[in-house]
Structures are given as C-alpha cells and as structure tokens.
C-alpha atoms as a PDB file:
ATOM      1  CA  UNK A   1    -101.052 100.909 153.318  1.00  0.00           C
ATOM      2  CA  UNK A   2    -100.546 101.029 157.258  1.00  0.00           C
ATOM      3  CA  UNK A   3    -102.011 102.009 160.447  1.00  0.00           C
ATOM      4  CA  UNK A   4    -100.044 104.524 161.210  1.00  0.00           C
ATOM      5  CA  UNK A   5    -100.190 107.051 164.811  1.00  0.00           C
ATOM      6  CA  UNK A   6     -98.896 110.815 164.155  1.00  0.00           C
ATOM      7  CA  UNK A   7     -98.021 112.977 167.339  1.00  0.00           C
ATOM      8  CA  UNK A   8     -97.702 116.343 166.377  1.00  0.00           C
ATOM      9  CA  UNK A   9     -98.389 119.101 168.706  1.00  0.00           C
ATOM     10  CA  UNK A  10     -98.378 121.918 165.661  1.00  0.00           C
ATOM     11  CA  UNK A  11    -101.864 121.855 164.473  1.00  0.00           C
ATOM     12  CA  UNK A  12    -101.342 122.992 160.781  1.00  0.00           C
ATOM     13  CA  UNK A  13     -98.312 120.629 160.638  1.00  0.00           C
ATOM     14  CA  UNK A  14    -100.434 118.283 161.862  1.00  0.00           C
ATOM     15  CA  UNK A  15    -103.430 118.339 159.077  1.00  0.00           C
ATOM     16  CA  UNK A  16    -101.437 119.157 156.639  1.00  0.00           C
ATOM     17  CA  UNK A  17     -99.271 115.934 156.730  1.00  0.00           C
ATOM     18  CA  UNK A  18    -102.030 114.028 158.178  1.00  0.00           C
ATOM     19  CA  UNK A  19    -103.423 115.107 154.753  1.00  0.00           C
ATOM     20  CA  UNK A  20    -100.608 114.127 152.547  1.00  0.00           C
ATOM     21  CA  UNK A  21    -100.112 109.844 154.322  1.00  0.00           C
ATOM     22  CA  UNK A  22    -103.888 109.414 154.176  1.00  0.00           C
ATOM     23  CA  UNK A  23    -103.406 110.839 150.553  1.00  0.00           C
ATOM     24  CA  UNK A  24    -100.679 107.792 149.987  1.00  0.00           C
ATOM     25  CA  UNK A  25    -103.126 105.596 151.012  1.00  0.00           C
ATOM     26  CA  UNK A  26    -102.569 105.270 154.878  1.00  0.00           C
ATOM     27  CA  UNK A  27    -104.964 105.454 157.875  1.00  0.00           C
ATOM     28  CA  UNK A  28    -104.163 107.798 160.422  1.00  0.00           C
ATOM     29  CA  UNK A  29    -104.771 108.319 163.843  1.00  0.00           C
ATOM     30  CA  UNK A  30    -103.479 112.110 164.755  1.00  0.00           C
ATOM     31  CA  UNK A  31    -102.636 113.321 168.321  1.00  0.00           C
ATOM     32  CA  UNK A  32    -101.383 116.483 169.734  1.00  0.00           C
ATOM     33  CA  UNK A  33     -99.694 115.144 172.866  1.00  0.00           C
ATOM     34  CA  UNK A  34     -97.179 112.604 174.140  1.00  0.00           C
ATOM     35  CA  UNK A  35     -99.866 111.348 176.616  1.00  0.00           C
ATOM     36  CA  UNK A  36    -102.762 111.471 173.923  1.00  0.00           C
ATOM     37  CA  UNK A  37    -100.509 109.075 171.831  1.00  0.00           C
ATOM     38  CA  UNK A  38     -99.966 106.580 174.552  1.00  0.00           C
ATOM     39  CA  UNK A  39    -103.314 106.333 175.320  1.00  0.00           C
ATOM     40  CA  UNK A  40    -104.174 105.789 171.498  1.00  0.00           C
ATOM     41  CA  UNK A  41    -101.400 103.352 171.254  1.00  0.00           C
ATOM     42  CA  UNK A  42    -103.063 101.434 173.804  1.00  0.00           C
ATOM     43  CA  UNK A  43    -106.799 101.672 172.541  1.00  0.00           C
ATOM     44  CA  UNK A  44    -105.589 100.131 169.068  1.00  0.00           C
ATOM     45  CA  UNK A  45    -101.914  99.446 168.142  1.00  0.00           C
ATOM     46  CA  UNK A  46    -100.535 101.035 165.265  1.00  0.00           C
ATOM     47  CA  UNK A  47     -98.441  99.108 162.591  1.00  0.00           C
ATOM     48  CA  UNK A  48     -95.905 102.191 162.811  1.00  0.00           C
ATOM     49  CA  UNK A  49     -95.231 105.636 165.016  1.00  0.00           C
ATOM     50  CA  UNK A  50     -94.411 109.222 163.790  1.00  0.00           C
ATOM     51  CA  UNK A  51     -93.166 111.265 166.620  1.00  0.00           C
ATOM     52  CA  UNK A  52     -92.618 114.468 166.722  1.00  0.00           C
ATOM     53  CA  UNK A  53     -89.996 115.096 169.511  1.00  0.00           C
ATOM     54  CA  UNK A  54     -90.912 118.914 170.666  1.00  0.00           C
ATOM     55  CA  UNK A  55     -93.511 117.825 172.421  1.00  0.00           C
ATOM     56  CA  UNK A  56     -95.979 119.264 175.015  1.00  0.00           C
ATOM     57  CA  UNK A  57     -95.762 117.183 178.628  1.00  0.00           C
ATOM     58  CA  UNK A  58     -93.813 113.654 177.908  1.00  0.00           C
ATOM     59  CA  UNK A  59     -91.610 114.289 174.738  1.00  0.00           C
ATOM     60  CA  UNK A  60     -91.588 112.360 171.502  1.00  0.00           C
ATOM     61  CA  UNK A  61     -88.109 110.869 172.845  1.00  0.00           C
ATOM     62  CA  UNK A  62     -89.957 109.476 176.494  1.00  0.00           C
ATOM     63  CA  UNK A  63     -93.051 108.249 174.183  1.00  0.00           C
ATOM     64  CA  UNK A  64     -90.124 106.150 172.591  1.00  0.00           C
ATOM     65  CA  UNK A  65     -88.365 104.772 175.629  1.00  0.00           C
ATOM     66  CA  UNK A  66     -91.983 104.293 176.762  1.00  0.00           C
ATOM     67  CA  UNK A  67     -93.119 101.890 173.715  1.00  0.00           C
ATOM     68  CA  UNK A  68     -89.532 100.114 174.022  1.00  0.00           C
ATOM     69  CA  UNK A  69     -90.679  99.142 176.896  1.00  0.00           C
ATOM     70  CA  UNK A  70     -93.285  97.135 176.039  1.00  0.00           C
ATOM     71  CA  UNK A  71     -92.906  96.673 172.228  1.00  0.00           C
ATOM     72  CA  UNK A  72     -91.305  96.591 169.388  1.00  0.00           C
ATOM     73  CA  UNK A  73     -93.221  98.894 167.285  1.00  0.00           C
ATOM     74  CA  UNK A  74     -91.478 100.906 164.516  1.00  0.00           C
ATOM     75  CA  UNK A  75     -91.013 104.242 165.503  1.00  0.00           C
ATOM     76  CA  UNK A  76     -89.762 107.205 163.135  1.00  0.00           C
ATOM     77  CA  UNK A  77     -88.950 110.205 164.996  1.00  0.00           C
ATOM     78  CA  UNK A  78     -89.235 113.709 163.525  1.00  0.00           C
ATOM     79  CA  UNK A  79     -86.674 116.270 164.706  1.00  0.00           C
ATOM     80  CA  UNK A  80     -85.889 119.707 164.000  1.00  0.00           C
ATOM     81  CA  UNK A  81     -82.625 120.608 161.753  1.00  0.00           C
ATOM     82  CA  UNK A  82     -79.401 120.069 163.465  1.00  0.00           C
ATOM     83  CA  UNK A  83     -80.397 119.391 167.061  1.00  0.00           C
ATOM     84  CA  UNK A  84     -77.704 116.224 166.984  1.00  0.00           C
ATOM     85  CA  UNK A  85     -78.565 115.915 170.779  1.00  0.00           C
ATOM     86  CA  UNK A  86     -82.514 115.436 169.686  1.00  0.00           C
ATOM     87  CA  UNK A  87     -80.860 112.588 167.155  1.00  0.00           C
ATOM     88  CA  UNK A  88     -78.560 110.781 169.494  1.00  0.00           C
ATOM     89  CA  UNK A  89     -81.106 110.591 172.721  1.00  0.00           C
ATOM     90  CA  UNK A  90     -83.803 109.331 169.827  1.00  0.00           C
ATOM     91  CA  UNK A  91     -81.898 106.611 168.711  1.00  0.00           C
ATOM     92  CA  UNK A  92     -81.000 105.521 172.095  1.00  0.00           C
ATOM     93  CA  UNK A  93     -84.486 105.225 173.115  1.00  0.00           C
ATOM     94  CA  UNK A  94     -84.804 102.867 170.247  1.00  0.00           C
ATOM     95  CA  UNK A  95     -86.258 104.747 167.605  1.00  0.00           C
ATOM     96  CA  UNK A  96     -85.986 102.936 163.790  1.00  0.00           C
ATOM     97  CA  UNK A  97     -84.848 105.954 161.751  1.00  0.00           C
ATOM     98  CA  UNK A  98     -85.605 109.760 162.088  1.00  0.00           C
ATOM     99  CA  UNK A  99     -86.780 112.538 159.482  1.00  0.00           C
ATOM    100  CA  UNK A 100     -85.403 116.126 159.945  1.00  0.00           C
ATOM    101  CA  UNK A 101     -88.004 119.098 159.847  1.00  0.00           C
ATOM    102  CA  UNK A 102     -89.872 120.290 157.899  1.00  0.00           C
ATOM    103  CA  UNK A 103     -91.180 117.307 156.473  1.00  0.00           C
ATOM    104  CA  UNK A 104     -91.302 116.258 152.748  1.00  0.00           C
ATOM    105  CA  UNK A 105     -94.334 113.701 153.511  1.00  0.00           C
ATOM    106  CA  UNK A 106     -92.821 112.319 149.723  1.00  0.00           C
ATOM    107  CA  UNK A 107     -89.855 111.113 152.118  1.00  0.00           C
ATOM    108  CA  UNK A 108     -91.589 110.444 155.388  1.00  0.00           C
ATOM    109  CA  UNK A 109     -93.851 108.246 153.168  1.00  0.00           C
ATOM    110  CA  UNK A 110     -91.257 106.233 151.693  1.00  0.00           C
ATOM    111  CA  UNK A 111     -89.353 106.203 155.735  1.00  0.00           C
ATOM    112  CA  UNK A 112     -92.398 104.333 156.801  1.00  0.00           C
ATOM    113  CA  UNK A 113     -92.825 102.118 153.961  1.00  0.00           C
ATOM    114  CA  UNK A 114     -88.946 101.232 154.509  1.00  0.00           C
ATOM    115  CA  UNK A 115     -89.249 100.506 157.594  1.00  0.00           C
ATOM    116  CA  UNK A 116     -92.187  98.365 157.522  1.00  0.00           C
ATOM    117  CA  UNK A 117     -90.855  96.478 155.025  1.00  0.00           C
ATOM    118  CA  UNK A 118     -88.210  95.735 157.078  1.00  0.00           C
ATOM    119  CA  UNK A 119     -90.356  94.160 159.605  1.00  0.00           C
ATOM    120  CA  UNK A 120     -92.245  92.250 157.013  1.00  0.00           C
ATOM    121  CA  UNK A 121     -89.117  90.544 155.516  1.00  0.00           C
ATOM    122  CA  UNK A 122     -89.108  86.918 155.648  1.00  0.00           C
ATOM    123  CA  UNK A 123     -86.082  84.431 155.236  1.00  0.00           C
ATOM    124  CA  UNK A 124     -85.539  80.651 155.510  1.00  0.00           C
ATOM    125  CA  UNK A 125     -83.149  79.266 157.083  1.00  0.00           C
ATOM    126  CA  UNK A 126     -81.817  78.848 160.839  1.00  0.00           C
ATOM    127  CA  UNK A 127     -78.438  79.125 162.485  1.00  0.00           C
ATOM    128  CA  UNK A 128     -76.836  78.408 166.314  1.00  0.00           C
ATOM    129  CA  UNK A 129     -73.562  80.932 167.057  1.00  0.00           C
ATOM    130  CA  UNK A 130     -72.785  79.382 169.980  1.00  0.00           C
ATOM    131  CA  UNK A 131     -75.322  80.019 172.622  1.00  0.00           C
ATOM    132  CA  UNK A 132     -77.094  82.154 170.395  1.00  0.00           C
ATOM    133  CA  UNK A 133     -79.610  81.386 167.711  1.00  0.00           C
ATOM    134  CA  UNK A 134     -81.054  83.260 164.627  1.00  0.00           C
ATOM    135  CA  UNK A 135     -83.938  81.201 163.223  1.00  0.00           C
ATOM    136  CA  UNK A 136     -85.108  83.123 159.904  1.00  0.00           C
ATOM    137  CA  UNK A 137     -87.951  81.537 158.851  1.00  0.00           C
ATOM    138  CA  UNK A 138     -89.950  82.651 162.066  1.00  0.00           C
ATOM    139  CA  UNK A 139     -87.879  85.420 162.741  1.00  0.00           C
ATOM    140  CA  UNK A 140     -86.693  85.003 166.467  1.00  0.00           C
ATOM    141  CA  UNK A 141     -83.679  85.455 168.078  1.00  0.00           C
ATOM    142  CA  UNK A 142     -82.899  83.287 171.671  1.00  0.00           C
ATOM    143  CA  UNK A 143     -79.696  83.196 173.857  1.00  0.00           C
ATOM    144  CA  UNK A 144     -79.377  80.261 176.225  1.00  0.00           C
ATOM    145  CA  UNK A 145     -82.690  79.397 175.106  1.00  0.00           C
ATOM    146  CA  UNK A 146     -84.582  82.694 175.705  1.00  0.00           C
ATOM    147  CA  UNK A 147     -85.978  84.748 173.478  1.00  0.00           C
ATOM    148  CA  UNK A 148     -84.615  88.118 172.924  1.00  0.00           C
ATOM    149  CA  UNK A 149     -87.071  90.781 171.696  1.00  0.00           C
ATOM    150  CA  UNK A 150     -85.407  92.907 168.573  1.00  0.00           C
ATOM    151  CA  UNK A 151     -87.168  95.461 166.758  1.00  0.00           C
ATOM    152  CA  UNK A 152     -87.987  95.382 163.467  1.00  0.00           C
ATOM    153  CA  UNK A 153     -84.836  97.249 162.488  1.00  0.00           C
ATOM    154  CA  UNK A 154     -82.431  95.468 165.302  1.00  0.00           C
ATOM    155  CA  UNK A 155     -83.231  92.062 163.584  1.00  0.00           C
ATOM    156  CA  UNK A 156     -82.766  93.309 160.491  1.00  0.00           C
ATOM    157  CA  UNK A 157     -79.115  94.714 161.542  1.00  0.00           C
ATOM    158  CA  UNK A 158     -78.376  91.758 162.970  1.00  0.00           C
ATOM    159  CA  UNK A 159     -79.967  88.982 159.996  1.00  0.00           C
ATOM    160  CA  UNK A 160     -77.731  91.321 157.618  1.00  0.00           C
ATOM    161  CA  UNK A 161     -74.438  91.571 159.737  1.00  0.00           C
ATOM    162  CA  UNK A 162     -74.736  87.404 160.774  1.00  0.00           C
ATOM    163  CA  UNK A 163     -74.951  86.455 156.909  1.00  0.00           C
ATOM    164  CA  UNK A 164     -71.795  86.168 156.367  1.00  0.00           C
ATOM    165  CA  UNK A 165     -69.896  85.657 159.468  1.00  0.00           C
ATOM    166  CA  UNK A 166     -66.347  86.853 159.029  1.00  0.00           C
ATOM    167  CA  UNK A 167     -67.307  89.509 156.683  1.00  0.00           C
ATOM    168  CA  UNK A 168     -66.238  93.329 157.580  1.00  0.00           C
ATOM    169  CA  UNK A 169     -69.310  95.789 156.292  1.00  0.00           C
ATOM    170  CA  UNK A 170     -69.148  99.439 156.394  1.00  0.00           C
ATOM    171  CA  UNK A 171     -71.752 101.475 157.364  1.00  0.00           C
ATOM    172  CA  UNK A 172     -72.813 102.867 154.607  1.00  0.00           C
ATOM    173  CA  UNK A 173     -73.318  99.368 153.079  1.00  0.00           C
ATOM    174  CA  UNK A 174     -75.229  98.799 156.674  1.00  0.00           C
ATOM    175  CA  UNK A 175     -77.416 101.924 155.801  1.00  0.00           C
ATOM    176  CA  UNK A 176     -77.776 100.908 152.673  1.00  0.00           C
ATOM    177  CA  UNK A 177     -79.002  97.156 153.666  1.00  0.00           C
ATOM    178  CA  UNK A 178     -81.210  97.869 156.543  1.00  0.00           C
ATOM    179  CA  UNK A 179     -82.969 101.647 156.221  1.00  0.00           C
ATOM    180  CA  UNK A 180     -82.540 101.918 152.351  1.00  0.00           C
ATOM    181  CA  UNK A 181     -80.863 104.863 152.349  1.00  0.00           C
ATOM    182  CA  UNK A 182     -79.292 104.923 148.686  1.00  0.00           C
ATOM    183  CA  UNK A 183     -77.383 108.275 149.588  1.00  0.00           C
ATOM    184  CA  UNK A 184     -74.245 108.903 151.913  1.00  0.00           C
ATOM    185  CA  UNK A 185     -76.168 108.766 155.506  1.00  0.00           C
ATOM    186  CA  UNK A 186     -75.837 109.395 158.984  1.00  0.00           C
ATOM    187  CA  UNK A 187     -74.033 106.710 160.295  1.00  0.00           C
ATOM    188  CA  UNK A 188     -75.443 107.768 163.904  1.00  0.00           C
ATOM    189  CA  UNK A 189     -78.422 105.593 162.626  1.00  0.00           C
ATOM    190  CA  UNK A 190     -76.237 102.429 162.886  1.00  0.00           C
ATOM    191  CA  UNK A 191     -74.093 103.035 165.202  1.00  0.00           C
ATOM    192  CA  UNK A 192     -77.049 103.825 167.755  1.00  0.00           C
ATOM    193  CA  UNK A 193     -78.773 100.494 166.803  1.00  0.00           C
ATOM    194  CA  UNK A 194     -75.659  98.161 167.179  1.00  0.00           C
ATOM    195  CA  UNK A 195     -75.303  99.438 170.425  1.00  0.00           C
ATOM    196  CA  UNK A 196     -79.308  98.622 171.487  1.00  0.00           C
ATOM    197  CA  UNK A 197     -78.482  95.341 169.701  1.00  0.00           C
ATOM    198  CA  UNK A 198     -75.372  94.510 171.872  1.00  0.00           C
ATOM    199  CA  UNK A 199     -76.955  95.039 175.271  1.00  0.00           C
ATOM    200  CA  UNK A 200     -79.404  92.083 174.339  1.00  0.00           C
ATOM    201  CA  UNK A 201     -77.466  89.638 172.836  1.00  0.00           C
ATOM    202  CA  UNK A 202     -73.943  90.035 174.642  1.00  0.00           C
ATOM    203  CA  UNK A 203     -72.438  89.044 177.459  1.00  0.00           C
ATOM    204  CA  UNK A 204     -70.622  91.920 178.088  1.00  0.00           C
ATOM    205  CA  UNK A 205     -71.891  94.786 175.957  1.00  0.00           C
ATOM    206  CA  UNK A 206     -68.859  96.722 176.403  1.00  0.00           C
ATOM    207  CA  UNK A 207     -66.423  94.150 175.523  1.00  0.00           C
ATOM    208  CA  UNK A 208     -68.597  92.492 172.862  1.00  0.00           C
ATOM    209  CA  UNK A 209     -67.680  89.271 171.100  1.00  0.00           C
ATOM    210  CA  UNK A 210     -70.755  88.717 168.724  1.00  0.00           C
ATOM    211  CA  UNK A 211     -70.682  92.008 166.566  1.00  0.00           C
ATOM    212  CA  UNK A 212     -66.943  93.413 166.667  1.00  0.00           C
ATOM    213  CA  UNK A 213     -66.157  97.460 165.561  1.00  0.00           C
ATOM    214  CA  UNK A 214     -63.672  97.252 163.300  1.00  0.00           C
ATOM    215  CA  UNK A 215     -62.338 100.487 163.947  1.00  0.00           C
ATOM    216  CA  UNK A 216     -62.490 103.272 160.834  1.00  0.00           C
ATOM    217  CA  UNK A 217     -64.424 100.879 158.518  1.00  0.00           C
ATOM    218  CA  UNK A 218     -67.538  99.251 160.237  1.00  0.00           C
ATOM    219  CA  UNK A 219     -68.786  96.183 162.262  1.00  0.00           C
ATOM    220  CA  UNK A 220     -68.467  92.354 161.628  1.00  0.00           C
ATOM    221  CA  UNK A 221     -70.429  89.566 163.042  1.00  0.00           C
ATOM    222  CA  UNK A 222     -68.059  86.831 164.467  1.00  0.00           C
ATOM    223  CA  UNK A 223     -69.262  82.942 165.031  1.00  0.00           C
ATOM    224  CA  UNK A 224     -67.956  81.002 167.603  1.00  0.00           C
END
C-alpha cells in the first residue's frame, strides 16, 4: 500500500488508472495539472509520484526538477512511445524509472512497488572510501563530513556498485539490482542516474574517480 500522487491531465486516463492503483490497494490523490500537483505535494507528501509528462502549464519533467529540489521523493514518469528526448530530459531531472504509454496499471503497479522497496531497503554495516562514507544501517551518505542527499534509487545505485569495490558490473546486472527489471532494459535508466550520482559525490564529475565507466561493459566503484 502507498500514498501515492497521479498527475494526469487526460481525464478518462486519469479515472481509469486512478481506478485500477486504488484497486491494488493504494490511496490516491489525482490531479490534472503540474501546478495542482505541487500544491498537493505540499498540502500532504506522497510516499511516491506518477507524472505524466504532456502536461498542461509546468510539465511533468519541471514538476520533477521542481521536487529534486527539495526532496527526494520517488518519482515515476509516464511518457508517450518513443519520445527518447521525453526519456533522457526525465531522467536528468531525477526521475526513478519511467513507464511508456499507454499504461498497463499491472506494470505501473509493480514500478511503484519496486521502487519503494528500494527506498525501504535496509542494510548493516558502514564503510569510509576515503573522504567519503556509506553508513548502511541508517542509510546516509557524507563527503568531508556532509551529508549528501541521494534518492531512493541513487543510494541504491551506489550501496550496489560500492559492495564490492573493484568489481566491473554491467548494466543490465545494474538494472537488474536496482529497478528489478528481469528483462533486457533501457540502459538510459542507469546511465542517467550515475551521472546525477557523480555530480554529488565527486570531485570532478567529469573526470570521476569514485564510480569509473568501463567503457563497452558498465561502471565499477573504486576505493581509495
């Protein structure tokens, strides 16, 4: 069960899957607008947010970059078939996964309930890399002693890639390990997020020395 916020400016697209989460045992809060879901963000936050992108006024993409802001509530956006520009500015803005249109709500369902367990997961254990530390029993992350504010998904990128330092994954296996995806995915969905993950724990970003490419296969977490 979770609280979940819908922004969908189609109204039949709206009840009907509306409908179908509260159906799978979710409570929903449906708006029509970018600006409508802000403001209902605000009132009471969500545990997760559906987005539709095509949206009327500020777009599901600028609700994103808006909540990443601020927080690091899940966000799944929902974008229409083969706009890979839609994709690729979604992910940038920070979003967790996306769900192309129309909608199975069988698969949005189990989306959400991927993602959230991803921010529920618990671990036990700390570690320093040099001037930065993953503690996973609380579930921070800190660089010369600050903390650095991951999303659900980033930490769990980042918990998965640091666990066994030295060790080359591919993407699939980093699809696979963070957003469940048991079939051949979009590796856009990774790359995207080890990019958002660099700029907050690196030095330099674009010559990064925690989380290396290793070019044609995947990434690797290196310790000091």
């Amino acid at each position: 069960m979770a609280r979940i916020l819908f922004v969908e400016d189609d109204p039949s697209a709206r009840a009907a899957l509306e409908m179908a989460l509260t159906r799978q045992g979710h409570s929903v809060t449906s708006r029509a607008t970018g600006e409508e879901g802000l403001d209902a963000l605000r009132a009471r936050r969500p545990e997760i947010a559906v987005l539709d992108v095509m949206l009327p006024g500020i777009d599901g993409i600028e609700v994103c970059r808006r909540v990443r802001r601020e927080d690091t509530l899940p966000v799944i956006l929902l974008t229409a078939r083969g706009d890979d520009l839609d994709i690729v500015l979604g992910l940038e803005a920070g979003a967790d996964d996306y769900v192309v249109k129309p909608v199975e709500p069988r698969v949005l369902d189990a989306r959400i309930r991927a993602v959230l367990r991803r921010a529920d997961q618990t671990h036990t254990d700390r570690a320093a890399f040099g001037n930065l530390v993953i503690d996973r029993t609380s579930l921070k992350v800190s660089k010369d002693g600050r903390d650095v504010r991951l999303t659900p998904t980033e930490l769990r990128l980042l918990l998965e890639l640091a666990r066994r330092p030295g060790r080359a994954m591919t993407r699939q296996q980093l699809l696979a390990a963070v957003w469940e995806h048991t079939y051949p995915g979009d590796s856009r969905l990774v790359d995207a997020c080890v990019q958002r993950v660099r700029a907050k724990i690196e030095d330099e970003p674009a010559e990064p020395f925690f989380i290396e490419t290793v070019r044609g296969f995947g990434y690797r977490f290196t310790a000091p």
